[in-house]
Every structure is written in C-alpha cells, then in structure tokens.
PDB file of N, CA and C in Angstrom:
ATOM      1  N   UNK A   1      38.034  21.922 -14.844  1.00  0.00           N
ATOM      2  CA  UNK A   1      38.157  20.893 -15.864  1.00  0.00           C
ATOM      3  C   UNK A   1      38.839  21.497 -17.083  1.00  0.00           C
ATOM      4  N   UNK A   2      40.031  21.101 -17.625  1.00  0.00           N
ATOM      5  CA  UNK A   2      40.476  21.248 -18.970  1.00  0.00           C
ATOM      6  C   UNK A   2      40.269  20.043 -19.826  1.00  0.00           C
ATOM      7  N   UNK A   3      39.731  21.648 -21.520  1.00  0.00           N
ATOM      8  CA  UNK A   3      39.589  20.729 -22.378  1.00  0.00           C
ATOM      9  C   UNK A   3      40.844  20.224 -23.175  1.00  0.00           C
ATOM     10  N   UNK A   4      40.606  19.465 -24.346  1.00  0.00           N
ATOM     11  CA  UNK A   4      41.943  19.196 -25.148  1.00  0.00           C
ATOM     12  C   UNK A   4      41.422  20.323 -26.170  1.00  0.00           C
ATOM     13  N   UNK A   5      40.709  20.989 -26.516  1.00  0.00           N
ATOM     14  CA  UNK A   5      40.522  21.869 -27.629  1.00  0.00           C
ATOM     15  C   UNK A   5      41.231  23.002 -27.041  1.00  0.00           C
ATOM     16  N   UNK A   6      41.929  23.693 -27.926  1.00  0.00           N
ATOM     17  CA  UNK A   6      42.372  24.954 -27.299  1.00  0.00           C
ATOM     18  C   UNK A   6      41.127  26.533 -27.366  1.00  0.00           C
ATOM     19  N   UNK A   7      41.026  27.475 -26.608  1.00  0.00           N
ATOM     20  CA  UNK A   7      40.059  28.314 -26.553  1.00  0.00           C
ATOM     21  C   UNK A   7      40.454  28.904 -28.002  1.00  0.00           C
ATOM     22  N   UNK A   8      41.146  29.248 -28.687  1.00  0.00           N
ATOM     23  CA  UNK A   8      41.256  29.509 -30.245  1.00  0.00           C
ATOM     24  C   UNK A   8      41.685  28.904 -31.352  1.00  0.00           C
ATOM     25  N   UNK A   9      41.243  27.758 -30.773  1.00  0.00           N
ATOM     26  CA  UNK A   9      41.268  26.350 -32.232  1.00  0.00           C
ATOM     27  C   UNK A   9      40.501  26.602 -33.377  1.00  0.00           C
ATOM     28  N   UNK A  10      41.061  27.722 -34.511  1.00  0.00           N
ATOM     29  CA  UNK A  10      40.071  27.771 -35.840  1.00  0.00           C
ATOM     30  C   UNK A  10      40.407  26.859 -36.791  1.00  0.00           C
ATOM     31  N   UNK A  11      40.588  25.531 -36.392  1.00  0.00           N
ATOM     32  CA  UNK A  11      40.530  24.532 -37.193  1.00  0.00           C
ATOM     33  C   UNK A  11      38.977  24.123 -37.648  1.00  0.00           C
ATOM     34  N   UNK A  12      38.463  23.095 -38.517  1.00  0.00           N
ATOM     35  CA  UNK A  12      36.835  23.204 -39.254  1.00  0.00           C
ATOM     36  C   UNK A  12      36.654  21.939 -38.330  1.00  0.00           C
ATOM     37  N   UNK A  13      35.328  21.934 -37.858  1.00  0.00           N
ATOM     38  CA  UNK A  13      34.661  21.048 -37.409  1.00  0.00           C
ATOM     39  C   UNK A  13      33.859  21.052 -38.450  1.00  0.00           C
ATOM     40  N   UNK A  14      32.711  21.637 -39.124  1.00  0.00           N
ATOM     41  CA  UNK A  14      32.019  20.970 -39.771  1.00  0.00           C
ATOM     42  C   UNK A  14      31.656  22.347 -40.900  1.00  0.00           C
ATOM     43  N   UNK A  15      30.983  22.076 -41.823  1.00  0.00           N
ATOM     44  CA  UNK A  15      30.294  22.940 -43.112  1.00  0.00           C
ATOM     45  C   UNK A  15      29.276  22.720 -43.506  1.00  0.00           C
ATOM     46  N   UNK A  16      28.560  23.619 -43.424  1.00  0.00           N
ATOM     47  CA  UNK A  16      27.046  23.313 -44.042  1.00  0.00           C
ATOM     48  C   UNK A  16      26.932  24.670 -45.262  1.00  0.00           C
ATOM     49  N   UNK A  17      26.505  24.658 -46.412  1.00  0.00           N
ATOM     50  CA  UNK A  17      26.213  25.527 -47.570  1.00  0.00           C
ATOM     51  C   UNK A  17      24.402  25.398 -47.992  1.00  0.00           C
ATOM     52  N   UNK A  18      24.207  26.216 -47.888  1.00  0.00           N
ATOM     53  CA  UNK A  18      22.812  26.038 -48.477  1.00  0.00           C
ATOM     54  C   UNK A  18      22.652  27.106 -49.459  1.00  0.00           C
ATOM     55  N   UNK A  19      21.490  27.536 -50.143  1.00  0.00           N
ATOM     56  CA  UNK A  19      21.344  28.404 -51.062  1.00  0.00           C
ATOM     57  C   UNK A  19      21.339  29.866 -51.205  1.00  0.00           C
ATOM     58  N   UNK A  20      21.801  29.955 -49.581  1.00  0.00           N
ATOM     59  CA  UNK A  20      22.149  31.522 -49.173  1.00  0.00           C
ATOM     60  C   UNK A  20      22.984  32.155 -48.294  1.00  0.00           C
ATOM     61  N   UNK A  21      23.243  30.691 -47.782  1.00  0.00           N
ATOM     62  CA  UNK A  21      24.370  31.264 -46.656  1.00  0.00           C
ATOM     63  C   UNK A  21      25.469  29.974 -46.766  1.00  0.00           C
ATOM     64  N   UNK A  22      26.606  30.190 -46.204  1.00  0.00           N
ATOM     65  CA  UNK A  22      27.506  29.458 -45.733  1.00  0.00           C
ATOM     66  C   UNK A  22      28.337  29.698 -44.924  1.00  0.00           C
ATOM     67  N   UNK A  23      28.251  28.817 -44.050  1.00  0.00           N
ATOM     68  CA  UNK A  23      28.274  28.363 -42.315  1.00  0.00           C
ATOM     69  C   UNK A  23      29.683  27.061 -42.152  1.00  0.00           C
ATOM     70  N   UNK A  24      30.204  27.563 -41.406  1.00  0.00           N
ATOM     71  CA  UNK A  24      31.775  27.092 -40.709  1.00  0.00           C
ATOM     72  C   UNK A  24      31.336  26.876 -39.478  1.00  0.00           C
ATOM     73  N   UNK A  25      31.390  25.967 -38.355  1.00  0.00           N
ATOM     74  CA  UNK A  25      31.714  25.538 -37.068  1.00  0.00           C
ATOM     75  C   UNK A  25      33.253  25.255 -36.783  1.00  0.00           C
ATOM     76  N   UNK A  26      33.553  26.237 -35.780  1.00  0.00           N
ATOM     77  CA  UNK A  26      35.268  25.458 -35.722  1.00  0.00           C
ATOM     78  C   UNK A  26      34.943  24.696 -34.357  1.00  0.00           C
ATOM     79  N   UNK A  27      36.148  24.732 -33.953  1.00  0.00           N
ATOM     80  CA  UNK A  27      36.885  23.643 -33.442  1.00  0.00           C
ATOM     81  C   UNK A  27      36.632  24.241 -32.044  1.00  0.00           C
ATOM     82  N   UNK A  28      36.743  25.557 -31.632  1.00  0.00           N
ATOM     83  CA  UNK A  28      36.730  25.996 -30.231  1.00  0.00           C
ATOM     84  C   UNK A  28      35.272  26.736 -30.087  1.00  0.00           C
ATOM     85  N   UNK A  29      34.118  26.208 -31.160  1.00  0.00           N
ATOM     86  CA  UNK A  29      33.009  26.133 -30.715  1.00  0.00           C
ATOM     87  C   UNK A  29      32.214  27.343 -31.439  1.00  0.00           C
ATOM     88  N   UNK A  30      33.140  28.493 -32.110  1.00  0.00           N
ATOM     89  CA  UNK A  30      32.550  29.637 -33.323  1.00  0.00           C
ATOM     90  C   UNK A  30      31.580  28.807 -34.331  1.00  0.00           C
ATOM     91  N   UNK A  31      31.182  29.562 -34.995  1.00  0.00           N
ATOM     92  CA  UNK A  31      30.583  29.427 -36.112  1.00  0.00           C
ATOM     93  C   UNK A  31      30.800  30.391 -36.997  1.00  0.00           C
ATOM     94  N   UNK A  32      31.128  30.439 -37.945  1.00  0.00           N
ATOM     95  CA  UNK A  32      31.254  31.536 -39.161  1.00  0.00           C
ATOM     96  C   UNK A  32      29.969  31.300 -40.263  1.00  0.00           C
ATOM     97  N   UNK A  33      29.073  32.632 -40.544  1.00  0.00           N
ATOM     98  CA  UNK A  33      27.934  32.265 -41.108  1.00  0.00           C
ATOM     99  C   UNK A  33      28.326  33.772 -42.226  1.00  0.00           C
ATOM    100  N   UNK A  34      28.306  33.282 -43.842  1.00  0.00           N
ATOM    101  CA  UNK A  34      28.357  34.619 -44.540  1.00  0.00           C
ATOM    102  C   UNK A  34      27.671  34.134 -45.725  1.00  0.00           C
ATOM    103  N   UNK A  35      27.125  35.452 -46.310  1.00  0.00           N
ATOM    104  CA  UNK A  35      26.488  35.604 -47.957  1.00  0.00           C
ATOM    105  C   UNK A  35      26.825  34.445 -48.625  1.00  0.00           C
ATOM    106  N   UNK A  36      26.388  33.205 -49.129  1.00  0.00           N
ATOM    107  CA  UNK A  36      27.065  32.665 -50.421  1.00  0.00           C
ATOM    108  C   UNK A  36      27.169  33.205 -51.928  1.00  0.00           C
ATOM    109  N   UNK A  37      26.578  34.311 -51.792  1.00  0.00           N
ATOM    110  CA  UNK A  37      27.025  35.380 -53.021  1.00  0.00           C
ATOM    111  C   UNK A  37      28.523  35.833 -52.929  1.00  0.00           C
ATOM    112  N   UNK A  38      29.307  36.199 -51.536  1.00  0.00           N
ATOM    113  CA  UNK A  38      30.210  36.383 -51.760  1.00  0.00           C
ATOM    114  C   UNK A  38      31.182  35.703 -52.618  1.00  0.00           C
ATOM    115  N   UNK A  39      30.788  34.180 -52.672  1.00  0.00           N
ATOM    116  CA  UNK A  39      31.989  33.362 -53.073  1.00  0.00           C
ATOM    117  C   UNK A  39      30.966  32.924 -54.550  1.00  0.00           C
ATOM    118  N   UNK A  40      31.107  33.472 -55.508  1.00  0.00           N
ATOM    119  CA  UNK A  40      30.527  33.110 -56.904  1.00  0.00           C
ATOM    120  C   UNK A  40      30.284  31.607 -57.177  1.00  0.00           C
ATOM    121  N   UNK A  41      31.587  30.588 -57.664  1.00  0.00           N
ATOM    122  CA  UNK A  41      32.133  29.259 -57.641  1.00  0.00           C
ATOM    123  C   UNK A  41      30.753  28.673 -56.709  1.00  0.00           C
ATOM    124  N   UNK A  42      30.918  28.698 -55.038  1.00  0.00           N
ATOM    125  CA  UNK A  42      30.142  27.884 -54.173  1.00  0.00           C
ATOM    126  C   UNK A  42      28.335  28.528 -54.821  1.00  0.00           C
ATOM    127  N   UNK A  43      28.136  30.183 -55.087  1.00  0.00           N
ATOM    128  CA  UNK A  43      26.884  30.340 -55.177  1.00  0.00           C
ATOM    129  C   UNK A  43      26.604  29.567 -56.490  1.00  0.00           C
ATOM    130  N   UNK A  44      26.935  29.682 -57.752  1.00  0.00           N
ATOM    131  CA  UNK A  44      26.374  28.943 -58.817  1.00  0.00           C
ATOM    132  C   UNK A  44      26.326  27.443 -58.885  1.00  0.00           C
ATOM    133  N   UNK A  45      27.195  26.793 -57.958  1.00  0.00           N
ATOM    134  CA  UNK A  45      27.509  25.209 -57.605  1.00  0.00           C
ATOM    135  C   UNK A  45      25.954  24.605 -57.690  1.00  0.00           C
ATOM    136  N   UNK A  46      25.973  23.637 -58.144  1.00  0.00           N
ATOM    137  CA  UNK A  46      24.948  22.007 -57.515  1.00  0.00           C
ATOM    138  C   UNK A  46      24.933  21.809 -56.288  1.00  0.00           C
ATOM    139  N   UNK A  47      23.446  21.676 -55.319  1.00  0.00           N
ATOM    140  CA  UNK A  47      23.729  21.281 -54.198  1.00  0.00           C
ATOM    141  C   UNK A  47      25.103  20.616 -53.596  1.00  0.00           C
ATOM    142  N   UNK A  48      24.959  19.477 -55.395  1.00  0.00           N
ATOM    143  CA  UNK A  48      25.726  17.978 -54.800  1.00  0.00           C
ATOM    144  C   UNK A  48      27.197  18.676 -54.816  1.00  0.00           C
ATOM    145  N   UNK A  49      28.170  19.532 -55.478  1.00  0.00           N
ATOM    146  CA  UNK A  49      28.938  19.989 -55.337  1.00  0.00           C
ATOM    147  C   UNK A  49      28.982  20.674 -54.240  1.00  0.00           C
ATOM    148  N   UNK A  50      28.219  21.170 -53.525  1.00  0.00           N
ATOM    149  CA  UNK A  50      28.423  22.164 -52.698  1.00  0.00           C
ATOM    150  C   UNK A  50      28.736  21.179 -51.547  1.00  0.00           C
ATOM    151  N   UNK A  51      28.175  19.971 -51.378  1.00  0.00           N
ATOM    152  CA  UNK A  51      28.414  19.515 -50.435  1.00  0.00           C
ATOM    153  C   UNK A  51      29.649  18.321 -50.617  1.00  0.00           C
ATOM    154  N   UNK A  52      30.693  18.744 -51.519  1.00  0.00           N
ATOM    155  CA  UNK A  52      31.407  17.733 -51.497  1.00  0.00           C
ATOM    156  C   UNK A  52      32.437  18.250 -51.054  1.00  0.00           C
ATOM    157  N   UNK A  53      32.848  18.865 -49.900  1.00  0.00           N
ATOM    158  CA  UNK A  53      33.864  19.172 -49.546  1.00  0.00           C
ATOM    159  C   UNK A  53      34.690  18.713 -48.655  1.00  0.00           C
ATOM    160  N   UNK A  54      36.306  18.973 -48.326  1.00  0.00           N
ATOM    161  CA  UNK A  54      36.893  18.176 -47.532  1.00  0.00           C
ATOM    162  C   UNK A  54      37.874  19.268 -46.622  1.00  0.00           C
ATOM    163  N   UNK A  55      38.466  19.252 -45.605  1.00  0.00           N
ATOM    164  CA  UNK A  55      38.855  19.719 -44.695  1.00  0.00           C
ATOM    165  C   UNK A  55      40.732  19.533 -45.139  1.00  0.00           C
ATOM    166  N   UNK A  56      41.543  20.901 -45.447  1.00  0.00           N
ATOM    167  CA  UNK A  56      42.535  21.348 -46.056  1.00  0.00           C
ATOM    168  C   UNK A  56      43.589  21.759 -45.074  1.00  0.00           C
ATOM    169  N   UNK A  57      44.612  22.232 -45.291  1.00  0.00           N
ATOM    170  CA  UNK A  57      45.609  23.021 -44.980  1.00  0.00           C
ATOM    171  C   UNK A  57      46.026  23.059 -43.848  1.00  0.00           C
ATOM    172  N   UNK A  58      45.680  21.842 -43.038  1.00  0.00           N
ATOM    173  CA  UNK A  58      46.197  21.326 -41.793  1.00  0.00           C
ATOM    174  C   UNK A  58      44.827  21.235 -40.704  1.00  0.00           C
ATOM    175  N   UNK A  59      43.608  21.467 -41.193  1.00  0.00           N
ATOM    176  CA  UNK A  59      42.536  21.777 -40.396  1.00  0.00           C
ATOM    177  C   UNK A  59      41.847  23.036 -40.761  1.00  0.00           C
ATOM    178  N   UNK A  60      42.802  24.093 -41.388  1.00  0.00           N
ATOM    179  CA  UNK A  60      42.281  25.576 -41.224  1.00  0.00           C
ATOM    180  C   UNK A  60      41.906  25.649 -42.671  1.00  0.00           C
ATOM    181  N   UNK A  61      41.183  25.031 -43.481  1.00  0.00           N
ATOM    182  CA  UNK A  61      40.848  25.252 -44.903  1.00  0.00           C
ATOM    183  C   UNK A  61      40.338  24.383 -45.339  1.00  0.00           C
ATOM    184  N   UNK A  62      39.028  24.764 -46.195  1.00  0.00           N
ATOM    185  CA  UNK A  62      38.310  23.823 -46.702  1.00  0.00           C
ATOM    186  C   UNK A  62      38.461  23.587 -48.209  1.00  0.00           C
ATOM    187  N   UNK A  63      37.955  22.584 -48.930  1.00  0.00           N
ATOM    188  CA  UNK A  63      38.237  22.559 -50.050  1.00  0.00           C
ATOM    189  C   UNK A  63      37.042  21.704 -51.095  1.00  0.00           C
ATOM    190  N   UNK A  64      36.658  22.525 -52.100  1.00  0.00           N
ATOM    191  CA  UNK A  64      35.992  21.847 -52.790  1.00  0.00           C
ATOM    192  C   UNK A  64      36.719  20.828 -53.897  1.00  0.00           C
ATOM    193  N   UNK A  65      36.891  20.317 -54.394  1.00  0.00           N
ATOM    194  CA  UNK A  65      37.481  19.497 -55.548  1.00  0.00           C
ATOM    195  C   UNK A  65      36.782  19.642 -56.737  1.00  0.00           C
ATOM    196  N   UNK A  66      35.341  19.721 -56.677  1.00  0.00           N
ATOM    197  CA  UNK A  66      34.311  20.056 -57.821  1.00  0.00           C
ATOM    198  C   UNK A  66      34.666  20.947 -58.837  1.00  0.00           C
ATOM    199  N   UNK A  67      34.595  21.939 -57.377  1.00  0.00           N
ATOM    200  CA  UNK A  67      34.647  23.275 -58.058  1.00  0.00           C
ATOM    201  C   UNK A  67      36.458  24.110 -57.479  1.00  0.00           C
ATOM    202  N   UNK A  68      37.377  23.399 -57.463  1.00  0.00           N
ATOM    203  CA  UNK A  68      38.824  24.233 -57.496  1.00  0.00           C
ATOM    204  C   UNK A  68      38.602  25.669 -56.524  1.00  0.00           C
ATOM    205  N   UNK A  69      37.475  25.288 -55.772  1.00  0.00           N
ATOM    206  CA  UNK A  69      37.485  26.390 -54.725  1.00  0.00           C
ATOM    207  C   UNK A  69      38.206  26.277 -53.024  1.00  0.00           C
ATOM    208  N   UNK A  70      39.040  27.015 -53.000  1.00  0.00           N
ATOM    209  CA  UNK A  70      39.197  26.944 -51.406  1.00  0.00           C
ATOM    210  C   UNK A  70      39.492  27.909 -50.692  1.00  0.00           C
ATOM    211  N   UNK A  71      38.873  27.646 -49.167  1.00  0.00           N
ATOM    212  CA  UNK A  71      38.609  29.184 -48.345  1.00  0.00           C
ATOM    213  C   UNK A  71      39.142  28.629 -46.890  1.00  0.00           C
ATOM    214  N   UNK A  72      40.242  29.906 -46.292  1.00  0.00           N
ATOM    215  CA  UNK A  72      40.666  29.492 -45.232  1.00  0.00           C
ATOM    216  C   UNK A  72      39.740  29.945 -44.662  1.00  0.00           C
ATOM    217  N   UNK A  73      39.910  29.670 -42.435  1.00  0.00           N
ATOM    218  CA  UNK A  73      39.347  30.212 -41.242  1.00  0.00           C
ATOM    219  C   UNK A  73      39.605  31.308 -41.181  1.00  0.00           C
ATOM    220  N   UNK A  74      40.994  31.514 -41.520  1.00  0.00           N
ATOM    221  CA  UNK A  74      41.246  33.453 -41.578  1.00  0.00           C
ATOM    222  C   UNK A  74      41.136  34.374 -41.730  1.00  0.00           C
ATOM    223  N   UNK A  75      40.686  33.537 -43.404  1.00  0.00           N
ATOM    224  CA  UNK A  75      39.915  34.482 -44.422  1.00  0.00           C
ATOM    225  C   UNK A  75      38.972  34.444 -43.721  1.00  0.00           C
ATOM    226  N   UNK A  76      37.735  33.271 -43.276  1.00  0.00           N
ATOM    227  CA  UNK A  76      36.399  33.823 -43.181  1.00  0.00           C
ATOM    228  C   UNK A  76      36.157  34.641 -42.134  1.00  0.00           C
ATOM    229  N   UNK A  77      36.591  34.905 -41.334  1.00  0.00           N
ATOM    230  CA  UNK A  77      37.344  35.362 -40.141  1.00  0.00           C
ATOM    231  C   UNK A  77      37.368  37.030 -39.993  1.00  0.00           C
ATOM    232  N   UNK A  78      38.043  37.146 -41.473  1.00  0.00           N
ATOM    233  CA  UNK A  78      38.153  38.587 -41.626  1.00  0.00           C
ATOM    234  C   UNK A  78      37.217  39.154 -42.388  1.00  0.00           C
ATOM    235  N   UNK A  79      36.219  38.121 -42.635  1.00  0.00           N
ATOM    236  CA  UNK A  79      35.713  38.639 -43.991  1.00  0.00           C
ATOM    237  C   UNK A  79      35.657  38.885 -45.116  1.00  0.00           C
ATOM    238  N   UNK A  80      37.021  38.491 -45.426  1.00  0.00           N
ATOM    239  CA  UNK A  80      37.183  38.195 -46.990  1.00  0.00           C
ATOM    240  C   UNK A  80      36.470  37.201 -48.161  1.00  0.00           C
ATOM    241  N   UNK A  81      36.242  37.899 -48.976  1.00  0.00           N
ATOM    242  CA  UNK A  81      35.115  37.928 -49.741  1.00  0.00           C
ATOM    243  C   UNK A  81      36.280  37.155 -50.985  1.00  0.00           C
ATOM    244  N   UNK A  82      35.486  36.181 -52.343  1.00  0.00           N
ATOM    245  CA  UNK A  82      36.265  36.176 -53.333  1.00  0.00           C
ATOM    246  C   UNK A  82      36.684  37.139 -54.160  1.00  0.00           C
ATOM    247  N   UNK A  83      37.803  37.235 -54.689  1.00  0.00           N
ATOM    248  CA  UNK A  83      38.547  38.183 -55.626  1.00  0.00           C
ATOM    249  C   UNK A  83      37.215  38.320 -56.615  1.00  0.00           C
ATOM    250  N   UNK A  84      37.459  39.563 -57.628  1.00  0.00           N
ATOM    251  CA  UNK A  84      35.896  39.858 -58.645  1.00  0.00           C
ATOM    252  C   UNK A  84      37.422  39.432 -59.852  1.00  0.00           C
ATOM    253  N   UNK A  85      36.928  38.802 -60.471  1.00  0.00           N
ATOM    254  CA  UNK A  85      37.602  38.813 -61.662  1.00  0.00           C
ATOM    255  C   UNK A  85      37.507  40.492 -62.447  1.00  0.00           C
ATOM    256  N   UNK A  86      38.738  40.260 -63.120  1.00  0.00           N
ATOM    257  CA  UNK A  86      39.164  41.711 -63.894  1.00  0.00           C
ATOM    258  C   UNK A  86      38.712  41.416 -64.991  1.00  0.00           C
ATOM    259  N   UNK A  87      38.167  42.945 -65.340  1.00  0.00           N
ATOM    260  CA  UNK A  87      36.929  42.630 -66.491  1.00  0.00           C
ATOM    261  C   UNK A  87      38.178  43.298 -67.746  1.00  0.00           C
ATOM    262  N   UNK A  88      38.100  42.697 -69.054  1.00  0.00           N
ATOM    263  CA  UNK A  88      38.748  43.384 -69.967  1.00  0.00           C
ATOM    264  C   UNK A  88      38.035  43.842 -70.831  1.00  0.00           C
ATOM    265  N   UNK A  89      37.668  45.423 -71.540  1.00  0.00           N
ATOM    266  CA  UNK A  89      37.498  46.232 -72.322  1.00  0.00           C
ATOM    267  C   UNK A  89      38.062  46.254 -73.595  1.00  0.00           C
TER     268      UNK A  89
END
C-alpha cells in the first residue's frame, strides 16, 4: 500500500506549547519535542499567545503573529536554539 505522505515530509501537522516543552508533529509522522526555554519570546508568552499560531513557509514553518516569532522544521531538526541577544557594556 502507498501513502500520499512522503517518508520525509517535514511539513507541520500540528503544535502543541505548554509551559515547558514544545512539541511539533510533522507530516511523515516525527514529532519534535524541545526546552521552551530555548526560545525566550514562546517561554515568557500567554498561554493564549502561545497558542495562536499558524503554519508558514510553505508547510515547513510556524509562526506566531503575537509574538513576531518564527521557527522552521530544520531548525528544530537540528536543534537550533534562539539567537541570545548581544548584550552591550
């Protein structure tokens, strides 16, 4: 039996954020689960922000509008973490 999903479809099926983690389901059935400390923006967010997000960049990127945050599959993928802002002295 073939599916129509391809075996490395990292397009977003769905997002869930809660107060410690945040979790990606793609498309060919992964899940991506990391720190929400990594991403500052999503950790300090309002539930209700956290959950207002919408699906970006052709499938492969999500996007908050709230909060001007957005994170590809690639990135989460590799593990990339948000940039630390540069501190000035």
């Amino acid at each position: 039996m073939h599916s129509l999903v391809s075996d490395n479809d990292l397009r977003v099926m769905s997002v869930q954020v809660d107060d410690d983690r945040l979790t990606v389901e793609l498309m060919d059935g992964r899940a991506i689960a990391v720190p929400l400390a990594w991403y500052p923006k999503l950790s300090s967010a309002t539930p209700a922000q956290r959950n207002n997000w919408e699906i970006a960049g052709g499938g492969y990127g999500i996007h908050w509008p709230d909060l001007d945050e957005d994170l590809s599959t690639e990135g989460l993928l590799r593990g990339a973490r948000a940039p630390r802002p540069h501190r000035v002295d």
